[in-house]
C-alpha atoms as a PDB file:
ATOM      1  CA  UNK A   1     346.940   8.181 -15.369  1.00  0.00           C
ATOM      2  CA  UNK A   2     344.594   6.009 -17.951  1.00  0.00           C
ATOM      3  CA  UNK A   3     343.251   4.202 -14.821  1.00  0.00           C
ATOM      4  CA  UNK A   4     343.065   7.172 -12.025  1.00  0.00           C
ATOM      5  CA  UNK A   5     345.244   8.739  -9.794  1.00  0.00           C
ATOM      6  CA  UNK A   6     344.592   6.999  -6.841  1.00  0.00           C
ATOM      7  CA  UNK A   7     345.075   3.822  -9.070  1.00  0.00           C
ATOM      8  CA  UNK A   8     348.000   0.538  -7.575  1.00  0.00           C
ATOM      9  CA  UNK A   9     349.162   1.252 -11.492  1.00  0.00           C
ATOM     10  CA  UNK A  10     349.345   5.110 -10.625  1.00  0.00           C
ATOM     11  CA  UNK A  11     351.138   4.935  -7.206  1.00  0.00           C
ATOM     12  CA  UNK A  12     353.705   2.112  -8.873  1.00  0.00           C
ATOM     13  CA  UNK A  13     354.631   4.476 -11.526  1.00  0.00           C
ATOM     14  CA  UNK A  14     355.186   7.692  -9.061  1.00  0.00           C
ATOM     15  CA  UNK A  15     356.181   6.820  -6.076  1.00  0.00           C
ATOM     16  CA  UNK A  16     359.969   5.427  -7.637  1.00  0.00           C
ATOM     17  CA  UNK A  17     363.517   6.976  -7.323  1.00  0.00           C
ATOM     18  CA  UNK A  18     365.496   6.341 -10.348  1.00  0.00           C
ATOM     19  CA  UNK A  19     369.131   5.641  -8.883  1.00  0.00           C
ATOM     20  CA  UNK A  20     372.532   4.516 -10.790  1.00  0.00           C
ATOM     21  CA  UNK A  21     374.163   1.223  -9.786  1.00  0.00           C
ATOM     22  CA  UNK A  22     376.569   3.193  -7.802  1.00  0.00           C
ATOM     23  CA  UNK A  23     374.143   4.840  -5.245  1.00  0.00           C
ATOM     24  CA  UNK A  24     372.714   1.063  -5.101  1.00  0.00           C
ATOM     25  CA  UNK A  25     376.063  -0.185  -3.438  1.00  0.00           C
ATOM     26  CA  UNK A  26     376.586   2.935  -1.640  1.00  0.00           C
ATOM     27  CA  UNK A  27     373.524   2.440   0.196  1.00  0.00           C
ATOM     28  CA  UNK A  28     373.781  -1.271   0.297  1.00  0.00           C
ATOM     29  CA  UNK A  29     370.072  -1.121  -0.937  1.00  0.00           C
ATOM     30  CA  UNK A  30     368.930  -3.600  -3.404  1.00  0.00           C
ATOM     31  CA  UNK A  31     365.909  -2.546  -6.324  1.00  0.00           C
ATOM     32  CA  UNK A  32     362.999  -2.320  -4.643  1.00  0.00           C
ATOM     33  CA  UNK A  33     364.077  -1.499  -0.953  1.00  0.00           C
ATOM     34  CA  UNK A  34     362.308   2.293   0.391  1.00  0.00           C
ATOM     35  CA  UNK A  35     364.690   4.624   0.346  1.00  0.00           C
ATOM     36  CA  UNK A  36     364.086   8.792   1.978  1.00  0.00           C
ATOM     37  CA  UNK A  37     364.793  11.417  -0.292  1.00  0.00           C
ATOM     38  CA  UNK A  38     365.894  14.699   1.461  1.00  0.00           C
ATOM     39  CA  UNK A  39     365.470  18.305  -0.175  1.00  0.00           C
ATOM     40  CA  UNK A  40     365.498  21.841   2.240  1.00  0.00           C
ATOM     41  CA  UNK A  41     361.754  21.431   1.142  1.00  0.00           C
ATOM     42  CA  UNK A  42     360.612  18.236   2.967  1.00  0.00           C
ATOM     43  CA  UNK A  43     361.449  14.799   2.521  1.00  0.00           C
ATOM     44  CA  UNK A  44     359.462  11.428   1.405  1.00  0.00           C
ATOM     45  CA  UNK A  45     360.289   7.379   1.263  1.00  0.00           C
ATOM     46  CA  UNK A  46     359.872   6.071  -2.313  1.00  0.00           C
ATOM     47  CA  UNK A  47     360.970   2.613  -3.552  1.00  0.00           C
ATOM     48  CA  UNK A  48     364.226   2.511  -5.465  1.00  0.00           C
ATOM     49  CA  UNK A  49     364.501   1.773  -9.275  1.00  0.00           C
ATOM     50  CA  UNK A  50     367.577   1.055 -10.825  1.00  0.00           C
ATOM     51  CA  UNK A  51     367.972   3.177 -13.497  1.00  0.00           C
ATOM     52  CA  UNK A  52     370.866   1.127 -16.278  1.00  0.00           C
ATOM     53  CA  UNK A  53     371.716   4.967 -17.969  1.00  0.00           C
ATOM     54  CA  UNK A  54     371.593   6.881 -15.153  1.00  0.00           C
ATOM     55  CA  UNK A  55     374.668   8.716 -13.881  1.00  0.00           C
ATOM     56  CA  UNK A  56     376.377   8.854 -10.462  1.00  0.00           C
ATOM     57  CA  UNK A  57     375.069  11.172  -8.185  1.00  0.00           C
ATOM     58  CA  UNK A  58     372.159  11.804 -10.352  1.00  0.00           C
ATOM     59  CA  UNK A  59     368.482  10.845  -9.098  1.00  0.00           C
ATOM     60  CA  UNK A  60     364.958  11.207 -10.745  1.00  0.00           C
ATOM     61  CA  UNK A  61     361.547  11.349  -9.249  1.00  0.00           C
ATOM     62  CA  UNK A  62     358.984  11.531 -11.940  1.00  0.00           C
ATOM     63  CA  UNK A  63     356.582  14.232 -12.004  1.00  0.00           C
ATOM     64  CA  UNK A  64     353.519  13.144  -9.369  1.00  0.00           C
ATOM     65  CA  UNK A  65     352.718  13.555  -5.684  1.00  0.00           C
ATOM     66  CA  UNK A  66     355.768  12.154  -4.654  1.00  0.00           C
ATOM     67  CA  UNK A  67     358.144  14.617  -6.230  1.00  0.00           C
ATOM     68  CA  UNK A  68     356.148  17.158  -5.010  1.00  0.00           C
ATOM     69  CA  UNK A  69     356.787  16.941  -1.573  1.00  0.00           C
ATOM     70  CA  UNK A  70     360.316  17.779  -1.973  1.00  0.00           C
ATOM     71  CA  UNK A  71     359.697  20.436  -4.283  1.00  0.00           C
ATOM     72  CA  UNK A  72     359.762  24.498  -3.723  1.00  0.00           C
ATOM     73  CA  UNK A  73     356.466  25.828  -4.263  1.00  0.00           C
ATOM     74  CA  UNK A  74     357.841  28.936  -5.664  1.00  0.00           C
ATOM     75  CA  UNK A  75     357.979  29.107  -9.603  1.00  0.00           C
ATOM     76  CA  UNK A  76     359.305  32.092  -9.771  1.00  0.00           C
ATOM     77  CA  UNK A  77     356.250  33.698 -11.704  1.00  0.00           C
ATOM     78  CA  UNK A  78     356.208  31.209 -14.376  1.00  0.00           C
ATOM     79  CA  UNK A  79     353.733  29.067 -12.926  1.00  0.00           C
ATOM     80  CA  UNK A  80     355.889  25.917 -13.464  1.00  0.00           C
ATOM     81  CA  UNK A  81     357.762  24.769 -10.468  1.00  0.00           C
ATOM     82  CA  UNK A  82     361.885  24.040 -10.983  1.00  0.00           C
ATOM     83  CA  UNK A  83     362.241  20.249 -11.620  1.00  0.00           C
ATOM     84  CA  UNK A  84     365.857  19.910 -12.318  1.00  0.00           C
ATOM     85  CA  UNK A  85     368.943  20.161 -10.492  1.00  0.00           C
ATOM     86  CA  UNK A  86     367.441  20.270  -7.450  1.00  0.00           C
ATOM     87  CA  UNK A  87     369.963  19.375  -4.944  1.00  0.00           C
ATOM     88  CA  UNK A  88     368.737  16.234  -2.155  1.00  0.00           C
ATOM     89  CA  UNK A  89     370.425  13.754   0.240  1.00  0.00           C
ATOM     90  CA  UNK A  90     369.363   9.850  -0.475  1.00  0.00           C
ATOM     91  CA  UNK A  91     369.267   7.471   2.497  1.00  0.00           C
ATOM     92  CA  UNK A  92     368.543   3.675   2.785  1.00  0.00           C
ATOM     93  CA  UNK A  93     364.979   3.577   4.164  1.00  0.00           C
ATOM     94  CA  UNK A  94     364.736  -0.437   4.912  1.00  0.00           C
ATOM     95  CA  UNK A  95     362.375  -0.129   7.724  1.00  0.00           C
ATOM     96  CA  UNK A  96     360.480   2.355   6.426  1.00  0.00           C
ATOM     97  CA  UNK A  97     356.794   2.581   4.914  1.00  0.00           C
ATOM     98  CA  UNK A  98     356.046   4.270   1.351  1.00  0.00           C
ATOM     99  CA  UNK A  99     352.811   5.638   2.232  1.00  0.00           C
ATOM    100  CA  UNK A 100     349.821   5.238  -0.226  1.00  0.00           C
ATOM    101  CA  UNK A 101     349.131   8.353  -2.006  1.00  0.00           C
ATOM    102  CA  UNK A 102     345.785   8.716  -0.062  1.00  0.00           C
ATOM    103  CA  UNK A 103     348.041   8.911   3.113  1.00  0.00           C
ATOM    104  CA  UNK A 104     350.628  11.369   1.781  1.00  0.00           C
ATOM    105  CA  UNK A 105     347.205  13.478   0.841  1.00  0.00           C
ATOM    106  CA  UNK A 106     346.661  13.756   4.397  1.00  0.00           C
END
């Protein structure tokens, strides 16, 4: 965020899904490759990131403009939106374009 939000360092660091080695060889992806996370929100293509600790069936998104297109607006009066346990669907996203964060503005 040092460097600006609409910084290459910025969209590298946000526009990730964190995914166990599992999920890697369940979608025959390899670290790196796009991949379309699904909530009842919306949807967005991120680059996968193998993440060594992570747990089967478990996915993270950090905090950004990535995660918040499959986020609920709604925080329920506390004026901080639900980050965890949201439930999604993860699909291979090969041919697929991560758009630049100026594009997903749009």
């Amino acid at each position: 965020m040092e460097v600006g939000k609409l910084s290459p360092e910025y969209f590298e660091a946000v526009a990730v899904c964190e995914l166990d080695k599992t999920t890697f060889s369940v979608l025959d992806i390899e670290e790196g490759d796009p991949v379309r996370v699904e909530t009842i929100e919306g949807s967005v293509i991120v680059r996968s990131k193998l993440d060594r600790r992570a747990e089967p069936g478990v996915a993270f998104i950090p905090c950004g403009p990535y995660a918040n297109m499959i986020m609920n607006a709604d925080t329920e009066m506390t004026g901080m939106p639900r980050f965890k346990e949201m439930e999604a669907i993860i699909f291979a996203a090969k041919d697929e374009t991560i758009l630049s964060i100026e594009e997903l503005m749009e």
